[in-house]
PDB file of N, CA and C in Angstrom:
ATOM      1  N   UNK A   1      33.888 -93.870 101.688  1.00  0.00           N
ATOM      2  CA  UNK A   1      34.161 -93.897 100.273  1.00  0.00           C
ATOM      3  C   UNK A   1      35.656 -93.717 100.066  1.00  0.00           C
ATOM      4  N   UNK A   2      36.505 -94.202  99.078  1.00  0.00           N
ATOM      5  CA  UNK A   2      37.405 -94.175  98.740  1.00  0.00           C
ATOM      6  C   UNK A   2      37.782 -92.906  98.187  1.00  0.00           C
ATOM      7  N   UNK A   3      39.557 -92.479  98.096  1.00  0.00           N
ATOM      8  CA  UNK A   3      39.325 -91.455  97.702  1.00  0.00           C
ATOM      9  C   UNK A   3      39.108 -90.988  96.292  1.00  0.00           C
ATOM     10  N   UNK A   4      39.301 -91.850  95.313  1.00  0.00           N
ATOM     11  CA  UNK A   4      39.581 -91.970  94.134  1.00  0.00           C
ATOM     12  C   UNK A   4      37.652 -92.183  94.052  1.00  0.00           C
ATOM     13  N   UNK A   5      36.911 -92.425  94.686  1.00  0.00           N
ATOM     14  CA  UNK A   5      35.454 -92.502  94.283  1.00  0.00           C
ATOM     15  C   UNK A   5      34.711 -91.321  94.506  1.00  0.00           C
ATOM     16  N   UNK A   6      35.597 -90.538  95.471  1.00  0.00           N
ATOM     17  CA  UNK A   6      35.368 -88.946  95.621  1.00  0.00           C
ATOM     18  C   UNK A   6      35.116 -88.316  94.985  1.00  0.00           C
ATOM     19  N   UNK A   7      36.567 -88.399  94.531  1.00  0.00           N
ATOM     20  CA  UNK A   7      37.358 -86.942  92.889  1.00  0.00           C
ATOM     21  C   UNK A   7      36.313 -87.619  91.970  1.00  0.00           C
ATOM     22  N   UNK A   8      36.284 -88.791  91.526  1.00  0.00           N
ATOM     23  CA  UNK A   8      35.077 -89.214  90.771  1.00  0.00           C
ATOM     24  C   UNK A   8      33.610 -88.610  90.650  1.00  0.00           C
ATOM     25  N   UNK A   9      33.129 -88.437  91.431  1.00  0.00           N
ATOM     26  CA  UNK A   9      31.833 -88.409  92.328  1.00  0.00           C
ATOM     27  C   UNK A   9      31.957 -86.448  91.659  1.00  0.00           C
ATOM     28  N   UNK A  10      32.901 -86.209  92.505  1.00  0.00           N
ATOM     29  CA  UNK A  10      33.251 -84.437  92.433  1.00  0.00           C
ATOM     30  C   UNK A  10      33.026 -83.889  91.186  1.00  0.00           C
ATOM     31  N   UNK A  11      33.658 -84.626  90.304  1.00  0.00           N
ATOM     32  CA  UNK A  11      34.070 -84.465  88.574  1.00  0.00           C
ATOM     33  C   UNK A  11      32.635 -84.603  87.813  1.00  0.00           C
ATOM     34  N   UNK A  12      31.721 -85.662  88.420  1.00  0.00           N
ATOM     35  CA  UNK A  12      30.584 -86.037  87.543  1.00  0.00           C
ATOM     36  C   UNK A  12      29.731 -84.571  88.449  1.00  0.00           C
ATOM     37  N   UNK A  13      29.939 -84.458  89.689  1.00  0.00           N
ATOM     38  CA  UNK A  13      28.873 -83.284  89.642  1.00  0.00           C
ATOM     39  C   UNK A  13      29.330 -82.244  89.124  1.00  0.00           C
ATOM     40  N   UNK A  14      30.538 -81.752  88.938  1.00  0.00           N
ATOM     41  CA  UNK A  14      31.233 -80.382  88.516  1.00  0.00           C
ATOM     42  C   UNK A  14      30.559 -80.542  86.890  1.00  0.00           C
ATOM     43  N   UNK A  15      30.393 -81.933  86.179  1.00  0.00           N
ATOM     44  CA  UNK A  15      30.079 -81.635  84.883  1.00  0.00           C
ATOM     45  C   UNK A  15      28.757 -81.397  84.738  1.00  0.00           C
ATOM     46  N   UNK A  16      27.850 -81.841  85.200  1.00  0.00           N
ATOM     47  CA  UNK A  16      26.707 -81.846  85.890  1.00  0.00           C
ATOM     48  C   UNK A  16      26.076 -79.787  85.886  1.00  0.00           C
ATOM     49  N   UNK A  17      27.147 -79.838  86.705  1.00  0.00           N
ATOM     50  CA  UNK A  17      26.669 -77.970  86.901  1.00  0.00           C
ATOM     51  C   UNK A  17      26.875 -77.266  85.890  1.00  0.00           C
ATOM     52  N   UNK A  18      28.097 -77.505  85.392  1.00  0.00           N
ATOM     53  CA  UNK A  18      28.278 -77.237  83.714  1.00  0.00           C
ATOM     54  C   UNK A  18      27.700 -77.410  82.838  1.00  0.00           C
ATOM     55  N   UNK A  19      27.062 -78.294  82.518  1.00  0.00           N
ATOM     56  CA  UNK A  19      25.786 -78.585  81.495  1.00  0.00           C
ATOM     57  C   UNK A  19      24.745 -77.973  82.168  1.00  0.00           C
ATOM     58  N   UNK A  20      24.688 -78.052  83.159  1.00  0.00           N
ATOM     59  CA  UNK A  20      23.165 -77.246  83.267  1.00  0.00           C
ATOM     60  C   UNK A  20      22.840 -75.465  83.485  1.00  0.00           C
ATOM     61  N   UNK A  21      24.284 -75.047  83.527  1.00  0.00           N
ATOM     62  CA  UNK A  21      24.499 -73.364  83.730  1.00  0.00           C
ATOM     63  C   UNK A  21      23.749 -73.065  82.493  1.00  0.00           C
ATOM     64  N   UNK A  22      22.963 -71.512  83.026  1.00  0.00           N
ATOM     65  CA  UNK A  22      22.135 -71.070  82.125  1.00  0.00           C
ATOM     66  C   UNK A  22      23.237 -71.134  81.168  1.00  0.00           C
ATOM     67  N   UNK A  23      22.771 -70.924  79.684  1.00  0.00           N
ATOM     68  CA  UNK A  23      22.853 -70.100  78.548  1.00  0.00           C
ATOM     69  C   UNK A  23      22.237 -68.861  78.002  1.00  0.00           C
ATOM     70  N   UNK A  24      22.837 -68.039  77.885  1.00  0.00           N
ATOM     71  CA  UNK A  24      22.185 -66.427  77.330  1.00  0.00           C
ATOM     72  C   UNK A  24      21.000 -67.274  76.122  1.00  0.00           C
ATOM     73  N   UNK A  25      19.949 -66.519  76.586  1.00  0.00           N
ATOM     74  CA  UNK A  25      19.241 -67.071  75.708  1.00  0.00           C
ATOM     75  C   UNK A  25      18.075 -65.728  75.446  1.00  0.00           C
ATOM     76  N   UNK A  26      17.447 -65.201  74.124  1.00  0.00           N
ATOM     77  CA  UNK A  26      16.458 -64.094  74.588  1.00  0.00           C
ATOM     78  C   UNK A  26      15.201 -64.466  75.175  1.00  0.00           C
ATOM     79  N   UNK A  27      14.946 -63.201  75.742  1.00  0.00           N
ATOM     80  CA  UNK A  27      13.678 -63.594  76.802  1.00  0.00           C
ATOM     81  C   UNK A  27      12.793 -62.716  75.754  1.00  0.00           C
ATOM     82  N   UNK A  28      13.182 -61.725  74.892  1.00  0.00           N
ATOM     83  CA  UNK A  28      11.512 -61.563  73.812  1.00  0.00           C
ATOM     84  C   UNK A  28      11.361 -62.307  72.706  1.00  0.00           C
ATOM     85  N   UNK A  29      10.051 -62.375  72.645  1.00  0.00           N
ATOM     86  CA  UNK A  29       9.823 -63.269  71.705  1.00  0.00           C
ATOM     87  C   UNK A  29       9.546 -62.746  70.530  1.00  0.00           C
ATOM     88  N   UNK A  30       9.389 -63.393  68.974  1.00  0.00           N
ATOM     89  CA  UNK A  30       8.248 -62.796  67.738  1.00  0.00           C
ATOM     90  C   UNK A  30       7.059 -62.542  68.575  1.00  0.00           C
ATOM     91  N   UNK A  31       6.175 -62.761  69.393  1.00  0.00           N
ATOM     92  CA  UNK A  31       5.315 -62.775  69.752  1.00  0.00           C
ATOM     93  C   UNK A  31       5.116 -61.193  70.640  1.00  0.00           C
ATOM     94  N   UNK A  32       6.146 -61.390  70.926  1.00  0.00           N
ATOM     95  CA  UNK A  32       5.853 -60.211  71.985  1.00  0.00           C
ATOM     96  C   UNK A  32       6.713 -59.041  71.254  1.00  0.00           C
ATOM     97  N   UNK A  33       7.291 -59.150  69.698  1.00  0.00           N
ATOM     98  CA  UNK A  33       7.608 -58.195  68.822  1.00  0.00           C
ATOM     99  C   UNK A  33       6.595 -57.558  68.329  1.00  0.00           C
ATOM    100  N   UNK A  34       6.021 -58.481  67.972  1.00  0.00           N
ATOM    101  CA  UNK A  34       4.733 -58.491  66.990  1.00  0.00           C
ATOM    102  C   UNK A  34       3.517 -57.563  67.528  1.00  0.00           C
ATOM    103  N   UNK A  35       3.575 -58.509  68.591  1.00  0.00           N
ATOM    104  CA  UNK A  35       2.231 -57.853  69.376  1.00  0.00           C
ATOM    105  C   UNK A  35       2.423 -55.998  69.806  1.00  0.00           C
ATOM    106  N   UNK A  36       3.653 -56.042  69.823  1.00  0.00           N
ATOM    107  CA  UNK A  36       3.810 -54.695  70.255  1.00  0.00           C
ATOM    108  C   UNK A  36       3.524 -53.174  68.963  1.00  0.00           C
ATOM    109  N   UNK A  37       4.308 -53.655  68.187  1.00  0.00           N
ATOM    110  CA  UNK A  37       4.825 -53.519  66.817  1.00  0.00           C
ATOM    111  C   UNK A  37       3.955 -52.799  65.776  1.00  0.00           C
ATOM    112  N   UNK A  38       2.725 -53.943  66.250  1.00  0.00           N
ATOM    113  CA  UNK A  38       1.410 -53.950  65.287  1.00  0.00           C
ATOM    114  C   UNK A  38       0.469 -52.605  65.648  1.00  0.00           C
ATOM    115  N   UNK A  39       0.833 -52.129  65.867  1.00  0.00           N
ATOM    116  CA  UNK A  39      -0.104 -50.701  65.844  1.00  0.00           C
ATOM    117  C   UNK A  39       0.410 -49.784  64.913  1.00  0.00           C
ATOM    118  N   UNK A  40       1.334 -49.985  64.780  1.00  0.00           N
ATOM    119  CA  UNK A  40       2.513 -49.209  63.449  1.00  0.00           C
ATOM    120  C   UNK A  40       2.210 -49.522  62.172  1.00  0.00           C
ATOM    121  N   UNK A  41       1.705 -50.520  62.193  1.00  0.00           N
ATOM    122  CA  UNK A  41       1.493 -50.951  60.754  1.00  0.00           C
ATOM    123  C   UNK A  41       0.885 -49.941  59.820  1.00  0.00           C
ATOM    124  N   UNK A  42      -0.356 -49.653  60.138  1.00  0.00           N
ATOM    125  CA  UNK A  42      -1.196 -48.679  58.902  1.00  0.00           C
ATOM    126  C   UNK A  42      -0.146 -47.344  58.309  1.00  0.00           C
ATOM    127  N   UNK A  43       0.629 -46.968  60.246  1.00  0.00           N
ATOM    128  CA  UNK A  43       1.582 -45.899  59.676  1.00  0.00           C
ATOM    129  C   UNK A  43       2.775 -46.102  59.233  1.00  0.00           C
ATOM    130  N   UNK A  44       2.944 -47.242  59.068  1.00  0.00           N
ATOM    131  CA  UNK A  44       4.216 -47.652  58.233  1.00  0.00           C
ATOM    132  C   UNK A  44       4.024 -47.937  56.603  1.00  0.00           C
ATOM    133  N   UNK A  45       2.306 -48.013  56.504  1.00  0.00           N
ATOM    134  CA  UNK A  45       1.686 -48.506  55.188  1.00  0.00           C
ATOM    135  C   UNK A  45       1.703 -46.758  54.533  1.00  0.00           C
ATOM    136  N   UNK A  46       2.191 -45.789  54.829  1.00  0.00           N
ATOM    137  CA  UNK A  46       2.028 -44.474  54.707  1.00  0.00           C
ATOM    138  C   UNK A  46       1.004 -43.537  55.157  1.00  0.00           C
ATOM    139  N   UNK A  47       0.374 -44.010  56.225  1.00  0.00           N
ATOM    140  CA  UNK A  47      -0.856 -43.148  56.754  1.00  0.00           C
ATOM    141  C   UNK A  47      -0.309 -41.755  57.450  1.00  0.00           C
ATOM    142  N   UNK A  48      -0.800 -40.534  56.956  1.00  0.00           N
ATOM    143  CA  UNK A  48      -0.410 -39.524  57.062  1.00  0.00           C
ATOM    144  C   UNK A  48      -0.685 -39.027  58.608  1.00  0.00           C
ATOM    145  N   UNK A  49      -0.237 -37.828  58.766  1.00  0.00           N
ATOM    146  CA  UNK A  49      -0.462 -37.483  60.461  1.00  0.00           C
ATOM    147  C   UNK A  49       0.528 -38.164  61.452  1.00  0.00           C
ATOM    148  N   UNK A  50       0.587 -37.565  62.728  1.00  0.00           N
ATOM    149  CA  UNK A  50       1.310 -37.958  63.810  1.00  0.00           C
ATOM    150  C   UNK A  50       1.470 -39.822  64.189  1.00  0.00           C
ATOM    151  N   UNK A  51       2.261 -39.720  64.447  1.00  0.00           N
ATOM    152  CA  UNK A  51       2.195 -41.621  65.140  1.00  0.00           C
ATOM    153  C   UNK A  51       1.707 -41.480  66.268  1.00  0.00           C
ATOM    154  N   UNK A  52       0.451 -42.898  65.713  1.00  0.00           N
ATOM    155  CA  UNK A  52      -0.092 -43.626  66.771  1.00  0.00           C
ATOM    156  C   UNK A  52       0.568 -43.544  68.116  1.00  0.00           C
ATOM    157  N   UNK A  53      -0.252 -43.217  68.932  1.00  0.00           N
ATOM    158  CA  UNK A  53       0.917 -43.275  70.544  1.00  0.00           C
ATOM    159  C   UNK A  53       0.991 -44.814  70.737  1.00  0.00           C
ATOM    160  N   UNK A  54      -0.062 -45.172  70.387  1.00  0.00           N
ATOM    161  CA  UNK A  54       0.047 -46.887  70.544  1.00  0.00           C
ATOM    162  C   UNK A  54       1.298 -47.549  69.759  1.00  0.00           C
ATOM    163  N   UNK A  55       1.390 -46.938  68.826  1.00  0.00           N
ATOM    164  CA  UNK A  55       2.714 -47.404  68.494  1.00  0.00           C
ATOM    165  C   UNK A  55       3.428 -47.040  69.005  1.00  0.00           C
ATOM    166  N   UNK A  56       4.570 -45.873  69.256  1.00  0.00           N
ATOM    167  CA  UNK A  56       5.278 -45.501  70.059  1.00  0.00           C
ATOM    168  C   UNK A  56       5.549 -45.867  71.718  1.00  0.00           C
ATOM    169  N   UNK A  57       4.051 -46.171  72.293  1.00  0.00           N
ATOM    170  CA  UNK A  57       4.293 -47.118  73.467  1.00  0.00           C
ATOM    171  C   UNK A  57       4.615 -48.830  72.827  1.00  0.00           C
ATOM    172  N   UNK A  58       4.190 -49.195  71.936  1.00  0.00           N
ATOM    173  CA  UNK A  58       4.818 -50.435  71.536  1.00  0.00           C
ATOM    174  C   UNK A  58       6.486 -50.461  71.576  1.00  0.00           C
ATOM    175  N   UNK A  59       6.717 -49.412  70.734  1.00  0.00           N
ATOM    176  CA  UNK A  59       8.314 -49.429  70.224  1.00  0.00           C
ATOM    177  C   UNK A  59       9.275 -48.553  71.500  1.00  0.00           C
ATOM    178  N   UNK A  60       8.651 -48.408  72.498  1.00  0.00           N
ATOM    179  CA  UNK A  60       9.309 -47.742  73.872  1.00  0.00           C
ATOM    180  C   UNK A  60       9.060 -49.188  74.489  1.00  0.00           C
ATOM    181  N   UNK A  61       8.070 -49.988  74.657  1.00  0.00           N
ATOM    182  CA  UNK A  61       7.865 -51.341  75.361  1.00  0.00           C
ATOM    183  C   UNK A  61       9.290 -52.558  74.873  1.00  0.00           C
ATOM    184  N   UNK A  62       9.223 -52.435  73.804  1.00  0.00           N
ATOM    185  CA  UNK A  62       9.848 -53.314  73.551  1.00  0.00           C
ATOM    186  C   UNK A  62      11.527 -53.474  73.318  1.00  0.00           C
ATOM    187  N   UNK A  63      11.562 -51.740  73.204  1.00  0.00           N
ATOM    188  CA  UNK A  63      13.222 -51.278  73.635  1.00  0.00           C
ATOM    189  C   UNK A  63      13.680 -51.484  75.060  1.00  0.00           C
ATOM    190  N   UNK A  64      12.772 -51.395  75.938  1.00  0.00           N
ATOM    191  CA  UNK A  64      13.119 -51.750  77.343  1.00  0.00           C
ATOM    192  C   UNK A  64      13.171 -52.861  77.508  1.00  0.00           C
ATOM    193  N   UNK A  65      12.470 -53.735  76.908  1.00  0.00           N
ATOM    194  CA  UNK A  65      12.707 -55.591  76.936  1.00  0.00           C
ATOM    195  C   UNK A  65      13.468 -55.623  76.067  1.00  0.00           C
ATOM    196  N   UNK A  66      14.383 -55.251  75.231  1.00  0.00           N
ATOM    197  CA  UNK A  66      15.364 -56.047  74.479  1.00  0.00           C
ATOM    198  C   UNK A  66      16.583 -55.128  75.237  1.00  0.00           C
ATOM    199  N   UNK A  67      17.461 -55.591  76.128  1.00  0.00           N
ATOM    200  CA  UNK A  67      18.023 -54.881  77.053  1.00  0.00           C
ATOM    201  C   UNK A  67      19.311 -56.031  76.828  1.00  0.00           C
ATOM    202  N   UNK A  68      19.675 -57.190  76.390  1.00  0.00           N
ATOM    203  CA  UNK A  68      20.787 -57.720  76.128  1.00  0.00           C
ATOM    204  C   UNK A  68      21.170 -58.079  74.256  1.00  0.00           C
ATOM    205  N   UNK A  69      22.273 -58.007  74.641  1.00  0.00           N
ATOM    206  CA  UNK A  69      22.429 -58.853  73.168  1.00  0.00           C
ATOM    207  C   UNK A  69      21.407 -59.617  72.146  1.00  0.00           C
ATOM    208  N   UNK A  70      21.247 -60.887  72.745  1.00  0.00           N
ATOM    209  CA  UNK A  70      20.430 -61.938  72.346  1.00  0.00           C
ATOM    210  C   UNK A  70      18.934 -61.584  71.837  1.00  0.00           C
ATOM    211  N   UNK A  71      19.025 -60.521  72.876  1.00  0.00           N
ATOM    212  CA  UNK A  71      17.208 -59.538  73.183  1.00  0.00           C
ATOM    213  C   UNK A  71      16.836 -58.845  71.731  1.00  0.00           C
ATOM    214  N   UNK A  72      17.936 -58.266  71.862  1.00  0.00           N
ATOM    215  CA  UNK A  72      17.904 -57.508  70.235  1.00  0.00           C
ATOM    216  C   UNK A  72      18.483 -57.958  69.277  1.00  0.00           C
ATOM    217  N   UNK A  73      19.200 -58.686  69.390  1.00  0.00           N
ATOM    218  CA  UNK A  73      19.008 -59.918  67.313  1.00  0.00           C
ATOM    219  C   UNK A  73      17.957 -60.981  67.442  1.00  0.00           C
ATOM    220  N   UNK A  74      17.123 -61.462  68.330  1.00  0.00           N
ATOM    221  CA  UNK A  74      16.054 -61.777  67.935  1.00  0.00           C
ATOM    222  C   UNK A  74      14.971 -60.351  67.575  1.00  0.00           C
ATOM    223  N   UNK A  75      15.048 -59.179  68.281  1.00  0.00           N
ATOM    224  CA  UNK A  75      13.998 -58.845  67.838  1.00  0.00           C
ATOM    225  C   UNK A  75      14.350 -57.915  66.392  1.00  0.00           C
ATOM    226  N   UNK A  76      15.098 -58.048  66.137  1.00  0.00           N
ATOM    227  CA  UNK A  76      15.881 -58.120  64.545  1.00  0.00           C
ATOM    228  C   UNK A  76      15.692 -59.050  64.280  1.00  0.00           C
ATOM    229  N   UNK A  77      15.462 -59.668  64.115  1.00  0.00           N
ATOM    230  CA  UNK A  77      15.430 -61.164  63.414  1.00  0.00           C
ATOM    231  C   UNK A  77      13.631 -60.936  63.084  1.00  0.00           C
ATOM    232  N   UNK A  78      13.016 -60.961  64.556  1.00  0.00           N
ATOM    233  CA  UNK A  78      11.607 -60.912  64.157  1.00  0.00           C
ATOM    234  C   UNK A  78      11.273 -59.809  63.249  1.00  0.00           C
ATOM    235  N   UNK A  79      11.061 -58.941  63.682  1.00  0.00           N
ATOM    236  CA  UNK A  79      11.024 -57.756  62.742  1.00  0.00           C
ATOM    237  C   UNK A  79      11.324 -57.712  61.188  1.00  0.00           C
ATOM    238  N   UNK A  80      12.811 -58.249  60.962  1.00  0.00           N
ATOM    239  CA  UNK A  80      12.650 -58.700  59.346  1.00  0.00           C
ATOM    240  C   UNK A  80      11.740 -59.823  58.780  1.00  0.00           C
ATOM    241  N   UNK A  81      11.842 -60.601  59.715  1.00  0.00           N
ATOM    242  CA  UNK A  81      10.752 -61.671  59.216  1.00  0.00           C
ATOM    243  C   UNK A  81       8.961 -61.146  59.145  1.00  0.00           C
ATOM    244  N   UNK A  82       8.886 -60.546  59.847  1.00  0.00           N
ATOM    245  CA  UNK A  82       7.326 -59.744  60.281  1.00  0.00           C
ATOM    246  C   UNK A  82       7.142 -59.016  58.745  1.00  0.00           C
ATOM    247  N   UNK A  83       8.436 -58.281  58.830  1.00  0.00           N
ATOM    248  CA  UNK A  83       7.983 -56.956  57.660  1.00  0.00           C
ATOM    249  C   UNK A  83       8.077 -57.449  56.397  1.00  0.00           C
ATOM    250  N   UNK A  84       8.603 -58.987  55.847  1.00  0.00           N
ATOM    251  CA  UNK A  84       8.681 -59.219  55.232  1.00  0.00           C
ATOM    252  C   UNK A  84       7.436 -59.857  54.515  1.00  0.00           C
ATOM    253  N   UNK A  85       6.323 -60.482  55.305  1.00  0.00           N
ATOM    254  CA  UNK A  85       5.204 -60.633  55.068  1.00  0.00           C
ATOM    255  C   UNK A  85       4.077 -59.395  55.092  1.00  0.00           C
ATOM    256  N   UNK A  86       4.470 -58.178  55.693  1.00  0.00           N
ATOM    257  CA  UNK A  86       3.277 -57.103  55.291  1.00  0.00           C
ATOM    258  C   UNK A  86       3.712 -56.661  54.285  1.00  0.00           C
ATOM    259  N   UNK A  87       2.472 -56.712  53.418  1.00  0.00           N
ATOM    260  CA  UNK A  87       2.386 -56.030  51.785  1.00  0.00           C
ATOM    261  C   UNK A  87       2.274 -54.530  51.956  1.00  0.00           C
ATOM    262  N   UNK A  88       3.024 -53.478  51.444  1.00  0.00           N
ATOM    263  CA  UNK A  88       2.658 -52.187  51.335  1.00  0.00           C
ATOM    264  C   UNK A  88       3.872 -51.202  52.190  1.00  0.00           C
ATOM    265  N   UNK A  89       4.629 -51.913  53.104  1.00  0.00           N
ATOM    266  CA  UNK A  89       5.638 -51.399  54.080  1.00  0.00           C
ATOM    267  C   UNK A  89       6.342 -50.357  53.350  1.00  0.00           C
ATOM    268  N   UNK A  90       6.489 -48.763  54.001  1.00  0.00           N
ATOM    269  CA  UNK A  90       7.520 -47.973  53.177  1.00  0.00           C
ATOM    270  C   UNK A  90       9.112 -48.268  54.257  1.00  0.00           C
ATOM    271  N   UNK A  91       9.878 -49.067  53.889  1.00  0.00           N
ATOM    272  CA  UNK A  91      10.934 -48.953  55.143  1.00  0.00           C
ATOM    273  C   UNK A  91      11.629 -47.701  55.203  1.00  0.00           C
ATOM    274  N   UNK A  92      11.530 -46.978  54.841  1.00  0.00           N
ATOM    275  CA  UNK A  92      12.125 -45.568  54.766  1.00  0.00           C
ATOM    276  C   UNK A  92      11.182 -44.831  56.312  1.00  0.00           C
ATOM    277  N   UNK A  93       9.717 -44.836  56.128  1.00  0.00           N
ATOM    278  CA  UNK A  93       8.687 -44.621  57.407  1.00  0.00           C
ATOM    279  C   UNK A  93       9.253 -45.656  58.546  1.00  0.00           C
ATOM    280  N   UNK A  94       9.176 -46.729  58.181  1.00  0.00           N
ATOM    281  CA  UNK A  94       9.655 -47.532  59.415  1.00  0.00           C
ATOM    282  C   UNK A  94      11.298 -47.361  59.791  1.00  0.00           C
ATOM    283  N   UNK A  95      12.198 -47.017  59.181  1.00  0.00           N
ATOM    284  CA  UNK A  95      13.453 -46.834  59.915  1.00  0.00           C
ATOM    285  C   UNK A  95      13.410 -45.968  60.547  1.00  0.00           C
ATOM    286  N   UNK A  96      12.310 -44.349  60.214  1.00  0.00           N
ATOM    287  CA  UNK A  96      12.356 -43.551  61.559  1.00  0.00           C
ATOM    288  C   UNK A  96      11.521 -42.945  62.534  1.00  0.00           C
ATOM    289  N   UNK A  97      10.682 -44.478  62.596  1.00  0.00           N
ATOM    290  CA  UNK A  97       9.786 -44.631  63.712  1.00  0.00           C
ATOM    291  C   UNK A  97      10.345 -44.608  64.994  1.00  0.00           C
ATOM    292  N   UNK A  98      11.694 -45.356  65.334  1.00  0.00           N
ATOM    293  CA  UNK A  98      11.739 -45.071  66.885  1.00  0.00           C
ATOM    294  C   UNK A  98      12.295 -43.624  66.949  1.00  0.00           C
ATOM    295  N   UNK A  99      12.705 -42.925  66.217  1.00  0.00           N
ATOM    296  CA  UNK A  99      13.191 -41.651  66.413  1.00  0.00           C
ATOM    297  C   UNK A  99      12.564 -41.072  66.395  1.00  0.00           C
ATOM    298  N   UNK A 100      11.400 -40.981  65.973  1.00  0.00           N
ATOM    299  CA  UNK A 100       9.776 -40.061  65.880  1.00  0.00           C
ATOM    300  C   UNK A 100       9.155 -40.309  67.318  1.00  0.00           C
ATOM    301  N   UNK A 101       9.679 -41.617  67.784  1.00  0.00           N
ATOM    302  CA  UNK A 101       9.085 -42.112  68.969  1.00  0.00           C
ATOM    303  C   UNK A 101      10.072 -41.839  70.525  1.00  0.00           C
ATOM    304  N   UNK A 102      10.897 -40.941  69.863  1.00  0.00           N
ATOM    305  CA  UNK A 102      12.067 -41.082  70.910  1.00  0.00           C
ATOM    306  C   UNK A 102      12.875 -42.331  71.353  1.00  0.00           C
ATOM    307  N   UNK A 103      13.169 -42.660  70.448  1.00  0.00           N
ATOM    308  CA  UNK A 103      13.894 -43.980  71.136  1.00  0.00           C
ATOM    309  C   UNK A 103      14.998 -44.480  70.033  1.00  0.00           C
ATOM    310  N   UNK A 104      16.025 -44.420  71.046  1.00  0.00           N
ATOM    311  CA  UNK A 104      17.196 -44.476  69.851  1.00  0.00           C
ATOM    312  C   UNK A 104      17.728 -45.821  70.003  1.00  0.00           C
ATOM    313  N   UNK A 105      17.368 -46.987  68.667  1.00  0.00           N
ATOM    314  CA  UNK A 105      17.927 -48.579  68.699  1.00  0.00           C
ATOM    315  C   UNK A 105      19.469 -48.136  68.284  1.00  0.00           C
ATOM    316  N   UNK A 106      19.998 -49.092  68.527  1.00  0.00           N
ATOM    317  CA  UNK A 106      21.584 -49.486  67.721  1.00  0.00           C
ATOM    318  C   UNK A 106      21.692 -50.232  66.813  1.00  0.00           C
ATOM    319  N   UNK A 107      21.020 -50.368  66.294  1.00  0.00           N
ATOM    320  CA  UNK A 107      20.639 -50.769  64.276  1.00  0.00           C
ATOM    321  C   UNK A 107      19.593 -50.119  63.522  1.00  0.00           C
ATOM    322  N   UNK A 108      19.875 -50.115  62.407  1.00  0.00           N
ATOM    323  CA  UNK A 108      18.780 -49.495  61.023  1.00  0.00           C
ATOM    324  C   UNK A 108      17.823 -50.623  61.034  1.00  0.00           C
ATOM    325  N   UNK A 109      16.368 -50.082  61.235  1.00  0.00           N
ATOM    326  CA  UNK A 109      15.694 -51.220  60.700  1.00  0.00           C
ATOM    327  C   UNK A 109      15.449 -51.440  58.961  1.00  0.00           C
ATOM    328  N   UNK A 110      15.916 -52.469  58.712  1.00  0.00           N
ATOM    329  CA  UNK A 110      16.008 -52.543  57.409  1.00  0.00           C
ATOM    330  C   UNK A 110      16.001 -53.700  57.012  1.00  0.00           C
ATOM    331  N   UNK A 111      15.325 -54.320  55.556  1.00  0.00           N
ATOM    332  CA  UNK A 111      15.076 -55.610  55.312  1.00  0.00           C
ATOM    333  C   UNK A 111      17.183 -56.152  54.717  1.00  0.00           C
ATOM    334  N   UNK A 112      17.932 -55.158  54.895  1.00  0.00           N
ATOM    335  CA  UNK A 112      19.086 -55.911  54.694  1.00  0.00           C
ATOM    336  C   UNK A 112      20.332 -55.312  55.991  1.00  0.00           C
ATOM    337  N   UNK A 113      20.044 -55.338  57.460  1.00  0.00           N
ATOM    338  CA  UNK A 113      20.262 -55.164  58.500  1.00  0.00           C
ATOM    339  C   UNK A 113      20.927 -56.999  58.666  1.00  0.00           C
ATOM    340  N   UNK A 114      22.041 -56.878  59.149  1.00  0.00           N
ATOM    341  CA  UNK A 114      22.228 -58.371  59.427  1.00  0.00           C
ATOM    342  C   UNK A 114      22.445 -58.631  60.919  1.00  0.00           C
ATOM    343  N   UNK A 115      21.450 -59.407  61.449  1.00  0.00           N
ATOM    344  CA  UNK A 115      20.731 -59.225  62.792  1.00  0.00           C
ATOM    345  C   UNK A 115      21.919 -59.581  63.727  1.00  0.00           C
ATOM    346  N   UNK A 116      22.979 -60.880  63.188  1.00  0.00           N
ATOM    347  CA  UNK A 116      23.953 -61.216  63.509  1.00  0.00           C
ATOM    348  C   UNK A 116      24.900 -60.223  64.360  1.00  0.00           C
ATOM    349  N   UNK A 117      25.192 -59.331  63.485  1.00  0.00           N
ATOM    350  CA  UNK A 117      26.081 -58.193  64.124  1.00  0.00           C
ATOM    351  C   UNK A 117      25.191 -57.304  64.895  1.00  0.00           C
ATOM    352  N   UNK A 118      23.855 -57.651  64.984  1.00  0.00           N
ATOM    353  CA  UNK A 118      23.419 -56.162  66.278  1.00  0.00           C
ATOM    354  C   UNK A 118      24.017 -56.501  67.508  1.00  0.00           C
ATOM    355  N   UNK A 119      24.656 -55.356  68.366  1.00  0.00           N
ATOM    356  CA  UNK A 119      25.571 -56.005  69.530  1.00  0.00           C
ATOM    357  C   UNK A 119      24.075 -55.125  71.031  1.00  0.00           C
TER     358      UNK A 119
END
């Protein structure tokens, strides 16, 4: 091969690897927000007494999977979208659920939290 069909050759695979390098992308889903999440509900609807451990293992599950950036403004993202369809939510109960649960996030959950800036 010539050498000029080389550097050619070199250049199309170098772009090649470049387009195909991961992108940060999150690995939790709404799905696997949700699913976790949902045991909280009644006690977020104001049900009196201790939290559900089921919740609290939800909201300990899902702090350990949102472990990058991306991880946690989607699950900000889900979460406002979630709570925005349950009727009855006190967000005042739900902002200090993971702290009831031991678990300290780096955002307020709150329907005006802008998911953008969770780092």
């Amino acid at each position: 091969m010539a050498p000029s069909a080389v550097l050619k050759l070199a250049c199309v695979l170098l772009a090649c690897m470049v387009a195909a390098a991961p992108v940060a992308r999150a690995a939790v889903t709404c799905g696997q927000v949700t699913g976790a999440l949902s045991p909280c509900i009644p006690y977020a609807r104001g049900s009196s007494g201790p939290v559900p451990a089921s919740c609290c293992n939800g909201i300990r599950s899902l702090n350990s999977a949102a472990q990058t950036t991306p991880d946690r403004q989607t699950a900000c993202k889900c979460l406002k979208s979630a709570s925005g369809s349950i009727s009855g939510l006190n967000y005042g109960v739900v902002a200090g659920l993971p702290g009831k649960c031991g678990v300290n996030i780096p955002y307020k959950i709150s329907p005006s939290t802008n998911c953008d800036s969770v780092k």
